[in-house]
N, C-alpha and C. Protein backbone atom coordinates (compact mmCIF):
# COMPACT_ATOMS: atom_id res chain seq x y z
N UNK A 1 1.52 38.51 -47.44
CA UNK A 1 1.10 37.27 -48.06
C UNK A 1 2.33 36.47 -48.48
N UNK A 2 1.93 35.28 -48.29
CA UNK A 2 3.62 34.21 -49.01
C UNK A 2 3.09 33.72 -50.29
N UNK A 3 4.58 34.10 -50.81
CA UNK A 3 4.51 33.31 -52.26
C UNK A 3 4.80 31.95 -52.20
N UNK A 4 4.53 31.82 -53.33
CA UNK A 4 4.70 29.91 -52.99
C UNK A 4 6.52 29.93 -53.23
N UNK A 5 7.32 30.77 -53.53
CA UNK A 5 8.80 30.45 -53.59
C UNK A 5 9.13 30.56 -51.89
N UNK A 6 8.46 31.60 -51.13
CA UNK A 6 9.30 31.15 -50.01
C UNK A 6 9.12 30.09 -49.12
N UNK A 7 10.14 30.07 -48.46
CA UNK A 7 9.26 28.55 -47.33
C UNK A 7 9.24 29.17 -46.64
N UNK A 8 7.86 28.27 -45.50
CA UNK A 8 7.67 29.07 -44.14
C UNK A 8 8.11 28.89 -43.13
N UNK A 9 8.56 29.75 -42.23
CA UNK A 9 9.37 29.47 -40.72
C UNK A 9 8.73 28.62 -39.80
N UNK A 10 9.00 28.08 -39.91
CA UNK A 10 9.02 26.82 -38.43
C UNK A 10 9.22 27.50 -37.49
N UNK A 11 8.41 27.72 -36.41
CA UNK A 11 8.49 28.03 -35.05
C UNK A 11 8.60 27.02 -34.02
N UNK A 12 9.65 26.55 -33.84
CA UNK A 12 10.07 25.79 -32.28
C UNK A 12 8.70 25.62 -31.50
N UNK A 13 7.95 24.34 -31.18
CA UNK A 13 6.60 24.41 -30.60
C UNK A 13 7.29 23.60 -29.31
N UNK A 14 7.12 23.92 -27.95
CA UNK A 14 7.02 23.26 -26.62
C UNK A 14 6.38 22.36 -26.75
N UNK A 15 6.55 21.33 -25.77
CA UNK A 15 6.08 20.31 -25.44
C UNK A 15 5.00 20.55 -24.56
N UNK A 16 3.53 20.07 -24.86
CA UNK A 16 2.20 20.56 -24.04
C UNK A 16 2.51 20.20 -22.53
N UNK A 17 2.97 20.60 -21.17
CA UNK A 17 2.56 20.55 -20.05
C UNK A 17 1.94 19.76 -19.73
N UNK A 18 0.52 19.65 -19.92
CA UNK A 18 -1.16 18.55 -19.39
C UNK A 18 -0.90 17.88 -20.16
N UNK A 19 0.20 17.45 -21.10
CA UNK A 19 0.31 16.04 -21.60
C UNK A 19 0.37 14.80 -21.05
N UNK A 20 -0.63 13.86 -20.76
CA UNK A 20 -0.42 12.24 -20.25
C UNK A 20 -0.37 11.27 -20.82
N UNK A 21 -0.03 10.33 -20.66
CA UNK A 21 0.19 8.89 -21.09
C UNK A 21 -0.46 8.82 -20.26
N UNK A 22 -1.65 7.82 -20.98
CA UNK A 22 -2.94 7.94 -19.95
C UNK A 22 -2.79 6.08 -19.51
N UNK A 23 -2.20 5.38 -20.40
CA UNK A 23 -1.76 3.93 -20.45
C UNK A 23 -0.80 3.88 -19.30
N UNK A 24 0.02 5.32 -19.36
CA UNK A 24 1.51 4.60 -18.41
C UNK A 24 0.86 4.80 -16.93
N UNK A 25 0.15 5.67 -17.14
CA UNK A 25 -0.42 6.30 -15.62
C UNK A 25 -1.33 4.93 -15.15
N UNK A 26 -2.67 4.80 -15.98
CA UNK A 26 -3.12 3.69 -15.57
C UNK A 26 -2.52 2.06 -14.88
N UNK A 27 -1.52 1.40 -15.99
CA UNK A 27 -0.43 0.76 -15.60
C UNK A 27 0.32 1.22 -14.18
N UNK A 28 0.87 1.65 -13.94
CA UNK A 28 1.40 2.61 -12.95
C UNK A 28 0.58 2.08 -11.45
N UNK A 29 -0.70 2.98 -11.70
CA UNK A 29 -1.40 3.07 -11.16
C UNK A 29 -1.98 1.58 -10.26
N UNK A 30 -2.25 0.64 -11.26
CA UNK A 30 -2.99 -0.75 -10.69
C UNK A 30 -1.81 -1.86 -10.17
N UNK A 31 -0.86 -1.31 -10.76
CA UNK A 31 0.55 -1.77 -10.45
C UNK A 31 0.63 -1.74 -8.84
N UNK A 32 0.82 0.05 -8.36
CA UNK A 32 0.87 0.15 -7.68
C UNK A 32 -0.56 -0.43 -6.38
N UNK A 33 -1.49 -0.02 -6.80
CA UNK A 33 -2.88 -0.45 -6.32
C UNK A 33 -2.72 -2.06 -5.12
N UNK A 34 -2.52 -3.14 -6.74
CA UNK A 34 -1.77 -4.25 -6.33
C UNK A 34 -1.40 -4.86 -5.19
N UNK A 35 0.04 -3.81 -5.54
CA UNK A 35 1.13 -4.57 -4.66
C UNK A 35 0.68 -3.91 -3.20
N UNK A 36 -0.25 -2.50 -2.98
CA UNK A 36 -0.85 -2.20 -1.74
C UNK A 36 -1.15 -2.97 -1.01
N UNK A 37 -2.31 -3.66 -2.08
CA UNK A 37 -3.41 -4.36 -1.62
C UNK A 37 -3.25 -5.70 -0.87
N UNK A 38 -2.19 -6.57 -1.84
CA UNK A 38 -1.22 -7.54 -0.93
C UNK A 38 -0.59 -7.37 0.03
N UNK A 39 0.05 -6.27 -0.08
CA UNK A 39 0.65 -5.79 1.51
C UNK A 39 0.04 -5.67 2.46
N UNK A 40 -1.11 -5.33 2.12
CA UNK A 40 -2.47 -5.19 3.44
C UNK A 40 -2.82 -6.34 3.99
N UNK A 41 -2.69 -7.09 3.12
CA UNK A 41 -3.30 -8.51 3.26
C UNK A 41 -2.07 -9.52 4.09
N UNK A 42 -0.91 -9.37 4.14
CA UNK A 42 0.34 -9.71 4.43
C UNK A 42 0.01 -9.37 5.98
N UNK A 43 0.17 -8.18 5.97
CA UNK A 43 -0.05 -7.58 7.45
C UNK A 43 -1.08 -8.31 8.34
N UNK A 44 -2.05 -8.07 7.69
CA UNK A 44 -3.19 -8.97 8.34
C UNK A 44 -2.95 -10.31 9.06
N UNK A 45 -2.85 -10.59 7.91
CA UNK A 45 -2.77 -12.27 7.80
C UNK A 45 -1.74 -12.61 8.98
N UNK A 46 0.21 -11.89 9.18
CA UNK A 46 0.47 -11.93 9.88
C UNK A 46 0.54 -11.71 11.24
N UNK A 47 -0.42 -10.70 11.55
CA UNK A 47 -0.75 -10.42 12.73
C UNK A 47 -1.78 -11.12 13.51
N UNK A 48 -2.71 -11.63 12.68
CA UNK A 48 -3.85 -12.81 13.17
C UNK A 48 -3.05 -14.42 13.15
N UNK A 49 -1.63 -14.39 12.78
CA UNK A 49 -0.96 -15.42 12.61
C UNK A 49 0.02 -15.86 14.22
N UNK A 50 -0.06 -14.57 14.42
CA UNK A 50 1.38 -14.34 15.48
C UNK A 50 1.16 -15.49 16.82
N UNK A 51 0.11 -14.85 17.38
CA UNK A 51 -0.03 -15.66 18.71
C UNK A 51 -0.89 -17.05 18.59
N UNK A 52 -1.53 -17.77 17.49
CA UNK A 52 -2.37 -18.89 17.38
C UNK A 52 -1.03 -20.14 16.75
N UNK A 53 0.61 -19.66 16.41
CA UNK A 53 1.30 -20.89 16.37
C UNK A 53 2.00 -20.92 17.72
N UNK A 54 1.72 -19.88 18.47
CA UNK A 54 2.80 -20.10 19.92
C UNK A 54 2.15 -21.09 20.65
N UNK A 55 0.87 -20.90 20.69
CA UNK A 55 0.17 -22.00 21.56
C UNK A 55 -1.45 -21.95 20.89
N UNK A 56 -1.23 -23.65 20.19
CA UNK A 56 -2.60 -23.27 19.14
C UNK A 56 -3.95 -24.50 20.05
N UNK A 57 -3.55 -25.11 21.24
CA UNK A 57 -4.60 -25.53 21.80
C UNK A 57 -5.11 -24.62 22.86
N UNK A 58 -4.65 -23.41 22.93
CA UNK A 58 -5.36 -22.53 24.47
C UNK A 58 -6.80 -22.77 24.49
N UNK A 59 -7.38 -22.46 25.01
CA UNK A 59 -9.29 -22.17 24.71
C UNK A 59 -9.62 -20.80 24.70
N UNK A 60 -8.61 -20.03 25.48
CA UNK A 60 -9.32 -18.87 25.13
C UNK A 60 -8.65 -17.92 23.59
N UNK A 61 -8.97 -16.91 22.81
CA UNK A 61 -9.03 -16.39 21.64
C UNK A 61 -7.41 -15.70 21.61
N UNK A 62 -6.98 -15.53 22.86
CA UNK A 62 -5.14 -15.27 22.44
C UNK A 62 -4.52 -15.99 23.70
N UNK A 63 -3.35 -15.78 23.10
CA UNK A 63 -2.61 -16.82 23.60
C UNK A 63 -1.52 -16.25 24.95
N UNK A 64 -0.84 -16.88 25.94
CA UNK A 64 -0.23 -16.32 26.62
C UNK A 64 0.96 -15.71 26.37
N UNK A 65 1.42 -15.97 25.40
CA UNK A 65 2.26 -14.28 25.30
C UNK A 65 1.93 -13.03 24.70
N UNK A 66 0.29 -13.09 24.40
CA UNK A 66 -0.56 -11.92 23.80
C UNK A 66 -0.60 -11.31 25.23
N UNK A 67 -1.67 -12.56 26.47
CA UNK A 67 -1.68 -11.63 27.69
C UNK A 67 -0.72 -11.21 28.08
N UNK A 68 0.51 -11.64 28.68
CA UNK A 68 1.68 -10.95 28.79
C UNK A 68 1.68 -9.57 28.60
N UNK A 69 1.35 -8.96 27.36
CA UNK A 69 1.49 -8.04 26.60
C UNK A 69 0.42 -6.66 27.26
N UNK A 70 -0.55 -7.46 27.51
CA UNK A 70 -1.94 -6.64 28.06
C UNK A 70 -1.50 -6.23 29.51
N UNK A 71 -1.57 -4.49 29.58
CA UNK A 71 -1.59 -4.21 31.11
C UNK A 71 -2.26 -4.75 32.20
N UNK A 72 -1.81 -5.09 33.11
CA UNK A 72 -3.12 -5.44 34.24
C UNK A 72 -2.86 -4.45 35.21
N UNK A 73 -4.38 -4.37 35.41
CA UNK A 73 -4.85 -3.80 36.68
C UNK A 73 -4.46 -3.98 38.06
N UNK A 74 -4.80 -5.50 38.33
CA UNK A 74 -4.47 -6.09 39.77
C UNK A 74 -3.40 -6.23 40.19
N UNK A 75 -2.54 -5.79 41.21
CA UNK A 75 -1.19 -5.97 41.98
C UNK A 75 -1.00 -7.66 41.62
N UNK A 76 0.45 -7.35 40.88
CA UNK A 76 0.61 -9.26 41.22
C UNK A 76 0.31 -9.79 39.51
N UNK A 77 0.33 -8.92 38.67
CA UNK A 77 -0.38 -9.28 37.07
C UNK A 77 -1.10 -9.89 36.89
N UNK A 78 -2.29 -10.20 37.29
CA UNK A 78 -3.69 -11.01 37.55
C UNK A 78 -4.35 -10.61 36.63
N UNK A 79 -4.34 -9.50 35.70
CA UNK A 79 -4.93 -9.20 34.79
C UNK A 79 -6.48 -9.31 35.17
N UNK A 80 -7.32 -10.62 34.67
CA UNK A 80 -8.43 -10.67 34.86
C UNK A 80 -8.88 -11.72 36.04
């Protein structure tokens, strides 16, 4: 039993492991989310961008240096 003259030992306690900052994580988190999500959208955007300023009166849906790009079948690049 302790008397009230002695003091009691302090035992050195670790720092809990499963400790989170549940703020920094969240932050973090939508932060990162974000700047994904724009990036996705970047991509997009530039790739549906690429071939409609090379030649933006064609009629058909891509442009001739998209076909270019497309294997053809027929001797002679006739494509279709």
């Amino acid at each position: 039993m302790v008397t009230p003259t002695q003091a009691p030992t302090k035992v050195p306690q670790e720092p809990d492991p499963f400790y989170y900052d549940y703020d920094t994580v969240q932050t973090v988190g939508m932060t990162l989310a974000t700047i994904l999500f724009l990036l996705g959208i970047i991509i997009i955007v530039s790739k549906k961008m690429k071939c409609r300023k090379a030649d933006s009166r064609s009629e058909s849906p891509t442009c001739k240096s998209c076909k270019s790009e497309l294997p053809s079948s027929a001797p002679g690049g006739g494509g279709v």
